[in-house]
C-alpha atoms as a PDB file:
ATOM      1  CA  UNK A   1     -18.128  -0.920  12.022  1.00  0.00           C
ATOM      2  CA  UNK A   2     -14.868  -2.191  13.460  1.00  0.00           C
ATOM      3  CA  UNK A   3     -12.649  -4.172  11.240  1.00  0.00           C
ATOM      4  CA  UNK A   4     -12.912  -7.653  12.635  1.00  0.00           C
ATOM      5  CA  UNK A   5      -9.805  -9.292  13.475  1.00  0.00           C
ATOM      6  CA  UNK A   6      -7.750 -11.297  11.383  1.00  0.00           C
ATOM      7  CA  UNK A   7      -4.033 -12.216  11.125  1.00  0.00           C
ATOM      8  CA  UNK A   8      -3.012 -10.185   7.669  1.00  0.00           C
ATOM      9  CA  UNK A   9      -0.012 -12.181   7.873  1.00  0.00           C
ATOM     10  CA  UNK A  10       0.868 -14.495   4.711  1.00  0.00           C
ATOM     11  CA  UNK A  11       3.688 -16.575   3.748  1.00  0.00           C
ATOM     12  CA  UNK A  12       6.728 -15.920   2.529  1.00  0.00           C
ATOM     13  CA  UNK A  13       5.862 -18.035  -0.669  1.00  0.00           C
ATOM     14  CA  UNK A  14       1.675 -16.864  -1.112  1.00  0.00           C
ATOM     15  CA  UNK A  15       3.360 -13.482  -1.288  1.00  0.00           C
ATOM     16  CA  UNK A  16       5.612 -14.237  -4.010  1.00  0.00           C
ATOM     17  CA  UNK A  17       3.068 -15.904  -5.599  1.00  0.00           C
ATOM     18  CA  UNK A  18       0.627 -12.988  -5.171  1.00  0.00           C
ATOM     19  CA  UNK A  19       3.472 -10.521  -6.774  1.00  0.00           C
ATOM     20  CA  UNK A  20       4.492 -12.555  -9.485  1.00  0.00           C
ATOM     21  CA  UNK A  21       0.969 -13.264 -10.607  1.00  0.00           C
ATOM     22  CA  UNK A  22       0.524  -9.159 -10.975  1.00  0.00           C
ATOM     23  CA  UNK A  23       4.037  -9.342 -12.833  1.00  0.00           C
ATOM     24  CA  UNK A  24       2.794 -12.348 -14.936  1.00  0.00           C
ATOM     25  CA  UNK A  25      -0.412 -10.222 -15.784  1.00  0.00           C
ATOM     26  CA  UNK A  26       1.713  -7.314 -17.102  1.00  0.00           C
ATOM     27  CA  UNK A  27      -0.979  -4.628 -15.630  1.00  0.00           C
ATOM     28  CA  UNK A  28       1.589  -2.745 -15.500  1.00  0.00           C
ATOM     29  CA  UNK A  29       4.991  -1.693 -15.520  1.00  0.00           C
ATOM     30  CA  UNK A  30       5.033  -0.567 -12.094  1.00  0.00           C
ATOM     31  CA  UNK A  31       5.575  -3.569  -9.855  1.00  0.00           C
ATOM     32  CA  UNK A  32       5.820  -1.907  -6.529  1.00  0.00           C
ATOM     33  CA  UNK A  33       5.992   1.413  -4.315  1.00  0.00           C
ATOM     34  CA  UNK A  34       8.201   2.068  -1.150  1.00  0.00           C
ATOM     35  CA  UNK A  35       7.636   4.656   1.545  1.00  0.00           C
ATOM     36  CA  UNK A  36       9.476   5.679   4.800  1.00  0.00           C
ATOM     37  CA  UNK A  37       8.243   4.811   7.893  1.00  0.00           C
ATOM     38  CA  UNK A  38       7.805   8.338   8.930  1.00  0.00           C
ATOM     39  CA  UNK A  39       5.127   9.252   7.076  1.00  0.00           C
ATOM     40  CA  UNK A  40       3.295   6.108   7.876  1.00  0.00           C
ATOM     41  CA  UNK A  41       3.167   6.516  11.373  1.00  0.00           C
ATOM     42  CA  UNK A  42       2.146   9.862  11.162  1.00  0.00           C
ATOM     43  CA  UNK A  43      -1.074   8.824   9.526  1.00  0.00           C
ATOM     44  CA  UNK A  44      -1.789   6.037  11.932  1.00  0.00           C
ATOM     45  CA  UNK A  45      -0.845   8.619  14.788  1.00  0.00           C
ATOM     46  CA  UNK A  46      -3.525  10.642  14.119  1.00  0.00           C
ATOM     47  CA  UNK A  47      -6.144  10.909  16.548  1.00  0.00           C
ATOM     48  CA  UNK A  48      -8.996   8.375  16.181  1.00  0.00           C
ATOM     49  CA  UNK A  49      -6.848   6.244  13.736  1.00  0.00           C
ATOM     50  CA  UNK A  50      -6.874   2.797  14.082  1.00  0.00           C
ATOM     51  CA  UNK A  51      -5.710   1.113  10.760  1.00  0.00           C
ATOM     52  CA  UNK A  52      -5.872   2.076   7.013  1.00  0.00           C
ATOM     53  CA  UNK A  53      -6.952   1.619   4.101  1.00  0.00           C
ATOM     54  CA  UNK A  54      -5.419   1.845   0.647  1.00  0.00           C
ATOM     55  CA  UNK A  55      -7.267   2.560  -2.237  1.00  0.00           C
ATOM     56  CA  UNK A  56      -6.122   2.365  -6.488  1.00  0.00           C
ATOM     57  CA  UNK A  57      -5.140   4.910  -8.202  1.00  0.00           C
ATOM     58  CA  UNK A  58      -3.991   6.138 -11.164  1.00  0.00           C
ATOM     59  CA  UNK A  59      -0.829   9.022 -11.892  1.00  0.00           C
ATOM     60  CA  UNK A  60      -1.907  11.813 -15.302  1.00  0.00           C
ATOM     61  CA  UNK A  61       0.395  10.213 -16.745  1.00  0.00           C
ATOM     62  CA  UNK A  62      -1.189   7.019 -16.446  1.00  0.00           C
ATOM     63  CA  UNK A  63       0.827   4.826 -14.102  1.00  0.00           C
ATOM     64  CA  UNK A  64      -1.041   3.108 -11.416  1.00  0.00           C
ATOM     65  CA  UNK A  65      -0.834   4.861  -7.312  1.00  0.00           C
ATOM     66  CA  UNK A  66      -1.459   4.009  -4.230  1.00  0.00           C
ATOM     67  CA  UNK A  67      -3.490   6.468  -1.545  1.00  0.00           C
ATOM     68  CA  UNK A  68      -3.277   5.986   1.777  1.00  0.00           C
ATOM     69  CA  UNK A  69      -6.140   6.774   4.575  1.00  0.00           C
ATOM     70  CA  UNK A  70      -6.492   6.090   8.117  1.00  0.00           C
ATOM     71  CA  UNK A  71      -9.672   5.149   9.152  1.00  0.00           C
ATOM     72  CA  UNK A  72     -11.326   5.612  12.468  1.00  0.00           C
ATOM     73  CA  UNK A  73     -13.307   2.842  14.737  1.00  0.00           C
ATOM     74  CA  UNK A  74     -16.345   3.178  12.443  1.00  0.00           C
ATOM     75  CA  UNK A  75     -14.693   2.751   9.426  1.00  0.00           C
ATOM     76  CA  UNK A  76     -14.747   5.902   7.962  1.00  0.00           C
ATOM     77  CA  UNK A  77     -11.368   7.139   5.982  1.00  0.00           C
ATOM     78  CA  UNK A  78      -9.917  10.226   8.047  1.00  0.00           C
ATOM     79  CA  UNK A  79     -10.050  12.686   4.998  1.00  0.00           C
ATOM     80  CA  UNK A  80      -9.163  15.385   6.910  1.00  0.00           C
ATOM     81  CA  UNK A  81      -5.875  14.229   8.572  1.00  0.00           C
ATOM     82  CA  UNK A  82      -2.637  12.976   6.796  1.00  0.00           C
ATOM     83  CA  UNK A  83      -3.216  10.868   3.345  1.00  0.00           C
ATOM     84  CA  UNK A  84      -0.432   9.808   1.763  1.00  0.00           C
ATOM     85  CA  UNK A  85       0.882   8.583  -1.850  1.00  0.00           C
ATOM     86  CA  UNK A  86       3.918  10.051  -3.186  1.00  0.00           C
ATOM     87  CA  UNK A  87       5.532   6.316  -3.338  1.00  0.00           C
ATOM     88  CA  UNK A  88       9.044   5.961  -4.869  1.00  0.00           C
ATOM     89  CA  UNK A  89       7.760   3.665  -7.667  1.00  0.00           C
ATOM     90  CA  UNK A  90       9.176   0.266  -9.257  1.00  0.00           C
ATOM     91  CA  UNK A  91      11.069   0.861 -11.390  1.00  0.00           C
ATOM     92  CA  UNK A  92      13.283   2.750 -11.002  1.00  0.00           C
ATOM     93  CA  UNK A  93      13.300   2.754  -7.341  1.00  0.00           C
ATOM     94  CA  UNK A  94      13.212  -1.258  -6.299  1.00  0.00           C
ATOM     95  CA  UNK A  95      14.523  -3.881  -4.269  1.00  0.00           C
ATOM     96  CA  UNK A  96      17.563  -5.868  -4.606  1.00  0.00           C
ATOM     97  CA  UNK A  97      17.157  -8.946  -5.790  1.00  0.00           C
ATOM     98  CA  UNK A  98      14.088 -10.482  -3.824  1.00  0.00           C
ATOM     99  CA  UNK A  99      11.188 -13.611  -4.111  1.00  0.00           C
ATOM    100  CA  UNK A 100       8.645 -10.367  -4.285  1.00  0.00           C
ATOM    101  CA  UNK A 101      10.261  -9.090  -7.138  1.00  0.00           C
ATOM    102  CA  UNK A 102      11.123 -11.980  -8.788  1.00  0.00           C
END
């Protein structure tokens, strides 16, 4: 199955709202997790790839993670390729002041 097509774009404001919401929920301390563009293209490089999919996670020591997996044209996640988490988390590692991080 392809992905059908959408426009994943959002507002400047339903994203703030979106992150502060999580914040506002106190999940957890981690707010957010960065990662260079590098890596990211070298999953979606792969051959076959054409998107990805992230899926929840959680760190031994019990913080949450993020795993990256490019998927293929039929949906399937490329397991076999490049996956990816590793991200430099929030906090320590976040944004200047921004109306994502609140």
């Amino acid at each position: 199955m392809t992905l059908p097509a959408r426009d994943y774009r959002i507002t400047l404001a339903a994203a703030a709202a979106l992150t502060k919401a999580y914040r506002d929920a106190k999940v957890s301390a981690v707010t957010s997790g960065a990662i260079a563009k590098d890596p990211v293209m070298q999953l979606l490089n792969q051959a076959g790839c054409v998107g990805l999919r992230i899926y929840y996670g959680r760190n031994p020591d019990g913080t949450p993670a993020l795993v990256l997996a490019g998927i293929d044209a039929s949906d399937n996640d490329l397991t076999k390729g490049v996956l990816l988490e590793q991200l430099w988390i929030c906090p320590p590692m976040c944004a200047a002041a921004s109306p994502l991080n609140g």
